[in-house]
N, C-alpha and C. Protein backbone atom coordinates (compact mmCIF):
# COMPACT_ATOMS: atom_id res chain seq x y z
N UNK A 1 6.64 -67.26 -28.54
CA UNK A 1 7.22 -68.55 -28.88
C UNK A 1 8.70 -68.36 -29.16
N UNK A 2 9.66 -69.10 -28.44
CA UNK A 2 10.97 -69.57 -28.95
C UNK A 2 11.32 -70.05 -30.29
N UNK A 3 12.51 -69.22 -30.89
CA UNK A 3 13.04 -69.95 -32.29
C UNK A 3 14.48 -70.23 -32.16
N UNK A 4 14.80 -71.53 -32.58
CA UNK A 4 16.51 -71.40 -32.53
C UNK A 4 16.59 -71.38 -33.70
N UNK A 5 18.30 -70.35 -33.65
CA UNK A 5 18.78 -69.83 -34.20
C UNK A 5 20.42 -70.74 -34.14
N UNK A 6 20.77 -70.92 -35.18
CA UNK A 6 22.20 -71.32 -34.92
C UNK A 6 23.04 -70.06 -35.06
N UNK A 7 23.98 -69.71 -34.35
CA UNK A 7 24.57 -68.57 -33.96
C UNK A 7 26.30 -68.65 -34.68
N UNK A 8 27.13 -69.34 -33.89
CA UNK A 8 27.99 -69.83 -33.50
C UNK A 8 29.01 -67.79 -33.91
N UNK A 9 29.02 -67.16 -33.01
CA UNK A 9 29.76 -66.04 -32.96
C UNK A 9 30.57 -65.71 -31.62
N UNK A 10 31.48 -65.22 -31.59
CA UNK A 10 32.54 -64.83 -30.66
C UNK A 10 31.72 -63.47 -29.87
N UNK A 11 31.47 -63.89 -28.65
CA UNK A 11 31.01 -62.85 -27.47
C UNK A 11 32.11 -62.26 -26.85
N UNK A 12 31.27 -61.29 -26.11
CA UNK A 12 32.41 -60.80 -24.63
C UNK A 12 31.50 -60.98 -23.97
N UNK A 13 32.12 -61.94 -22.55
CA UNK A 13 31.20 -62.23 -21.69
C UNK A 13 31.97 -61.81 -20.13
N UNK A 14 30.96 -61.98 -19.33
CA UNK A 14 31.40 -61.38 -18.18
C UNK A 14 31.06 -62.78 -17.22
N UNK A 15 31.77 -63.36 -16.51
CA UNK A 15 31.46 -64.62 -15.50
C UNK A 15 32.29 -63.92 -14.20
N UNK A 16 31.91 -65.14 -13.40
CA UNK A 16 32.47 -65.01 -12.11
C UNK A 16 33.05 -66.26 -11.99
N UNK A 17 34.08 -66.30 -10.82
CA UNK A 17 34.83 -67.47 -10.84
C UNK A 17 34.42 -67.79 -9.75
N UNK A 18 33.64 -68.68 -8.68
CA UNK A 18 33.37 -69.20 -7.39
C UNK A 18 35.01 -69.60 -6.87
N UNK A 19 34.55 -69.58 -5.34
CA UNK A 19 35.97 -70.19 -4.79
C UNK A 19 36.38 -71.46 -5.09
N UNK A 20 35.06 -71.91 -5.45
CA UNK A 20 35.43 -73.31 -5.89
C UNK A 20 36.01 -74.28 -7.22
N UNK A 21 35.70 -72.65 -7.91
CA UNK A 21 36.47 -72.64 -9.32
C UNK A 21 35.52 -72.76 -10.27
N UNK A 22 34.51 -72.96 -9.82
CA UNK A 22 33.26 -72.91 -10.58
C UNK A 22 32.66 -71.20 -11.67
N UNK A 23 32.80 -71.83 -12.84
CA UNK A 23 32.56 -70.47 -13.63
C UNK A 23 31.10 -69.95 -13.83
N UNK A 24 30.68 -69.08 -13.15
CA UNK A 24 28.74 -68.31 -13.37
C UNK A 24 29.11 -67.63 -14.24
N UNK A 25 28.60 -67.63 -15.84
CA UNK A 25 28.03 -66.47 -16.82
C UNK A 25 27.06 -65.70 -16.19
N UNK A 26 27.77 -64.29 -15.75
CA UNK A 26 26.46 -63.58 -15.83
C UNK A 26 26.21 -62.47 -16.79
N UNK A 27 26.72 -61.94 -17.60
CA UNK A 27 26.36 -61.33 -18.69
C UNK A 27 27.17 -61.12 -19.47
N UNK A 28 26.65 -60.79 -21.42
CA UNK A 28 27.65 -60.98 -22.17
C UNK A 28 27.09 -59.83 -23.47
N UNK A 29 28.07 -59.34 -24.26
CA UNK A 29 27.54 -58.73 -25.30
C UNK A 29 27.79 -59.53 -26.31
N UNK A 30 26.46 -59.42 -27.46
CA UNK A 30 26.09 -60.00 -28.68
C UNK A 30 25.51 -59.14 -29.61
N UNK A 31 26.11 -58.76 -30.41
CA UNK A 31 25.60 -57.58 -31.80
C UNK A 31 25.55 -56.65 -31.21
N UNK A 32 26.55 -55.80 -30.32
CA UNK A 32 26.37 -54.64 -29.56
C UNK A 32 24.96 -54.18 -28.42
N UNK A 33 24.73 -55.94 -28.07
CA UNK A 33 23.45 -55.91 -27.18
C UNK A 33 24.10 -56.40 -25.56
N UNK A 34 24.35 -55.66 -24.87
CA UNK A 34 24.07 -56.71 -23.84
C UNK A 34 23.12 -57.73 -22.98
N UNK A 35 23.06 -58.71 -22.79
CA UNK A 35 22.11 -59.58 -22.34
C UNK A 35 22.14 -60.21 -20.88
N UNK A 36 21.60 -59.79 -19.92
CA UNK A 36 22.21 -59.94 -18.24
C UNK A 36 21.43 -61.64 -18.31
N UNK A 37 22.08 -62.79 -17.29
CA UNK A 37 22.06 -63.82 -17.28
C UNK A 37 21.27 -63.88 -16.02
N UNK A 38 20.17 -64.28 -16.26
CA UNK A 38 18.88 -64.65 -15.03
C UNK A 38 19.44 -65.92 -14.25
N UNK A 39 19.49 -67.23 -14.93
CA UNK A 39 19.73 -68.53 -14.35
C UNK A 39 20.81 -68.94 -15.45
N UNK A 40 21.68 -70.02 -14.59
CA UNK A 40 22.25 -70.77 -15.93
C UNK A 40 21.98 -72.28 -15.46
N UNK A 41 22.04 -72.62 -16.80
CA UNK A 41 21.21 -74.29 -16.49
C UNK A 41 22.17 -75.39 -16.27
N UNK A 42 22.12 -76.30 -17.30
CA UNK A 42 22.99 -77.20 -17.40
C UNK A 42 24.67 -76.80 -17.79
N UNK A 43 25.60 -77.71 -17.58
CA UNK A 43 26.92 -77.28 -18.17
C UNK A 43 27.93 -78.42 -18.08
N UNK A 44 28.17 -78.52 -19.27
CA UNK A 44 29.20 -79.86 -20.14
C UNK A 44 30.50 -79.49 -20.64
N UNK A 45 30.91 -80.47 -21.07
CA UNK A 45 32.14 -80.11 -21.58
C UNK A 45 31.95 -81.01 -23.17
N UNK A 46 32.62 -80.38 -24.41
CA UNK A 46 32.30 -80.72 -25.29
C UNK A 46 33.86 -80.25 -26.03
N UNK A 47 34.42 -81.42 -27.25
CA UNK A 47 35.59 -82.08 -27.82
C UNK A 47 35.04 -81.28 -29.13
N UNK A 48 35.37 -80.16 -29.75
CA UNK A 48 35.25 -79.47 -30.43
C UNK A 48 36.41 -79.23 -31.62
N UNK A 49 37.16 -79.70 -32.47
CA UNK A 49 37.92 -79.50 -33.61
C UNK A 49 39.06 -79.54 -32.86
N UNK A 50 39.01 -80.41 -32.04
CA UNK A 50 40.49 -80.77 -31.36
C UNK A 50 40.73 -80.15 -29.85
N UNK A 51 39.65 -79.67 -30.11
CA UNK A 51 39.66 -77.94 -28.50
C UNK A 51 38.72 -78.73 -27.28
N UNK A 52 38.90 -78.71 -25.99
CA UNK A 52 38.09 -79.01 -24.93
C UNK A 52 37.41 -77.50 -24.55
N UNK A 53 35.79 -77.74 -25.01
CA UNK A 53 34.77 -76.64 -24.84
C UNK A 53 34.19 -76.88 -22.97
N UNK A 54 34.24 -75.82 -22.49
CA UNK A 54 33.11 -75.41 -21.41
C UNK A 54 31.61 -74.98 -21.85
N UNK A 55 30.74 -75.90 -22.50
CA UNK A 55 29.77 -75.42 -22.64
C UNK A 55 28.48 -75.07 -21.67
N UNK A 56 27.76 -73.77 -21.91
CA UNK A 56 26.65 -73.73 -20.59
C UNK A 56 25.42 -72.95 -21.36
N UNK A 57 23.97 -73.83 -20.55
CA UNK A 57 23.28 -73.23 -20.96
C UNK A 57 22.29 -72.00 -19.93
N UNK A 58 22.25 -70.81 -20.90
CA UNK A 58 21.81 -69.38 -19.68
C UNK A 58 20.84 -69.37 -20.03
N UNK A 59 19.88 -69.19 -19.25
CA UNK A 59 18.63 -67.99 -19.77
C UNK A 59 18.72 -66.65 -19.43
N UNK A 60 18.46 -65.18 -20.49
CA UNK A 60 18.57 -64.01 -19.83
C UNK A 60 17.24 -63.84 -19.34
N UNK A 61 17.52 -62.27 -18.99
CA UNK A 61 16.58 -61.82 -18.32
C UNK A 61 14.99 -61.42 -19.40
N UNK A 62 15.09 -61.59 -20.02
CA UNK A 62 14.11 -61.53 -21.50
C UNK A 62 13.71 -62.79 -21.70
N UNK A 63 14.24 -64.22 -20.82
CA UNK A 63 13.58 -65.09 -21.10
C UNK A 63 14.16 -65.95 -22.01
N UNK A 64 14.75 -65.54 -23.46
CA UNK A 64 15.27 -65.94 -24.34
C UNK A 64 16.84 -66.81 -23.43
N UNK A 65 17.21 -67.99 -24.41
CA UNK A 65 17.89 -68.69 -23.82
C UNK A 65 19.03 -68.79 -24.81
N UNK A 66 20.48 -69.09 -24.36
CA UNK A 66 21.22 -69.20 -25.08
C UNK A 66 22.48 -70.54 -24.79
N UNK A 67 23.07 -71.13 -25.50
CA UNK A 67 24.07 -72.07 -25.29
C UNK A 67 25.63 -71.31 -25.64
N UNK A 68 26.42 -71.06 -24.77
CA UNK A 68 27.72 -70.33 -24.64
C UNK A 68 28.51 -71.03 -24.57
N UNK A 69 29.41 -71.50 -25.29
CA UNK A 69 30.68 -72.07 -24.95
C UNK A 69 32.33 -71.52 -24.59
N UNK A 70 32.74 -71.67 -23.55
CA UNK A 70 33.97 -71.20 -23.44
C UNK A 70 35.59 -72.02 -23.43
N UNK A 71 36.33 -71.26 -24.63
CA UNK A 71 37.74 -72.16 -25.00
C UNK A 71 38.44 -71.73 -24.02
N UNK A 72 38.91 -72.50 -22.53
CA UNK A 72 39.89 -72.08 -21.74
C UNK A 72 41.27 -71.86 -22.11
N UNK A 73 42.07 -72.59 -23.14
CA UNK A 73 42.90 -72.56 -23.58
C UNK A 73 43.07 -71.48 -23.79
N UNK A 74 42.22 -70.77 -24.46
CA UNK A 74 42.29 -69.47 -25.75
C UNK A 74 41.50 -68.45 -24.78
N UNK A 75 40.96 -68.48 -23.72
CA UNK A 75 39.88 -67.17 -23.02
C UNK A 75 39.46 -66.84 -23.95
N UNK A 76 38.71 -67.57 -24.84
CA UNK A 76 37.31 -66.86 -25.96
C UNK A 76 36.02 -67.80 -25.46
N UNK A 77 35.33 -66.63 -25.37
CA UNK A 77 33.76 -67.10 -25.35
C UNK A 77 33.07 -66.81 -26.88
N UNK A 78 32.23 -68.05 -27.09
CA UNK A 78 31.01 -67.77 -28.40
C UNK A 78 29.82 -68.35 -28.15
N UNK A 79 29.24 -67.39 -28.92
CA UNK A 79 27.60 -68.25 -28.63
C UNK A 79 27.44 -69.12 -29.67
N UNK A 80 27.15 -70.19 -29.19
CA UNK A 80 26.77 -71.24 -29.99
C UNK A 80 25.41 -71.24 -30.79
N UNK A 81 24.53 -71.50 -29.99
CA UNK A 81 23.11 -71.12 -30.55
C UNK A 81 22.27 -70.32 -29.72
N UNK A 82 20.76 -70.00 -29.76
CA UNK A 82 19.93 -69.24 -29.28
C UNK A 82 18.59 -69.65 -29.76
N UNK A 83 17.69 -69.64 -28.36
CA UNK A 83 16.14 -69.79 -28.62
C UNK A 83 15.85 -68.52 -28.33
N UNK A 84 15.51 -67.19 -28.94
CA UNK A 84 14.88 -66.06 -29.11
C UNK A 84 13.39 -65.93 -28.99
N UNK A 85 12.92 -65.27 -28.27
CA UNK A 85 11.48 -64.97 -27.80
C UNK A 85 11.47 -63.45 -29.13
N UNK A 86 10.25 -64.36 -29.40
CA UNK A 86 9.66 -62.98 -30.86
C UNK A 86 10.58 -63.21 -31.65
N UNK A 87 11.13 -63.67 -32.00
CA UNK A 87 12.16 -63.42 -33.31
C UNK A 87 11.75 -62.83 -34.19
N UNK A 88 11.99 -61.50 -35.16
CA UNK A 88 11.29 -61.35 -36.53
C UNK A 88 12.02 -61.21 -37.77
């Protein structure tokens, strides 16, 4: 079973940029874990403390899913939240 977790911490993430300018998360480290990006789902943009967010949602390869947002302004990625498989 999935638990969310509110996260909200500063990642290093690894994307790709399509020719079309389109950004793919495909993997990122979190607590000295890396987590490789299976699918990514939906992706919005969200008005954050004055900041225009790239938000997207991944699932890794563990299944567990996460919501990533990225500040273009600033090139920082954070994870926002997380549904964790097994949490203990």
């Amino acid at each position: 079973m999935k638990q969310m977790v509110a996260v909200d911490e500063p990642i290093r993430m690894r994307a790709r940029t399509l020719p079309s300018g389109k950004i793919v998360p495909t993997s990122f480290i979190w607590r000295d874990q890396t987590r490789y990006v299976a699918d990514v789902g939906r992706q919005w943009q969200e008005r954050v403390d004055g900041k225009s967010l790239r938000c997207f949602l991944v699932q890794a390869v563990d299944q567990s899913t996460y919501e990533v947002r990225w500040d273009p302004a600033e090139d920082v990625w954070s994870l926002h939240r997380a549904w964790i498989l097994n949490l203990v």
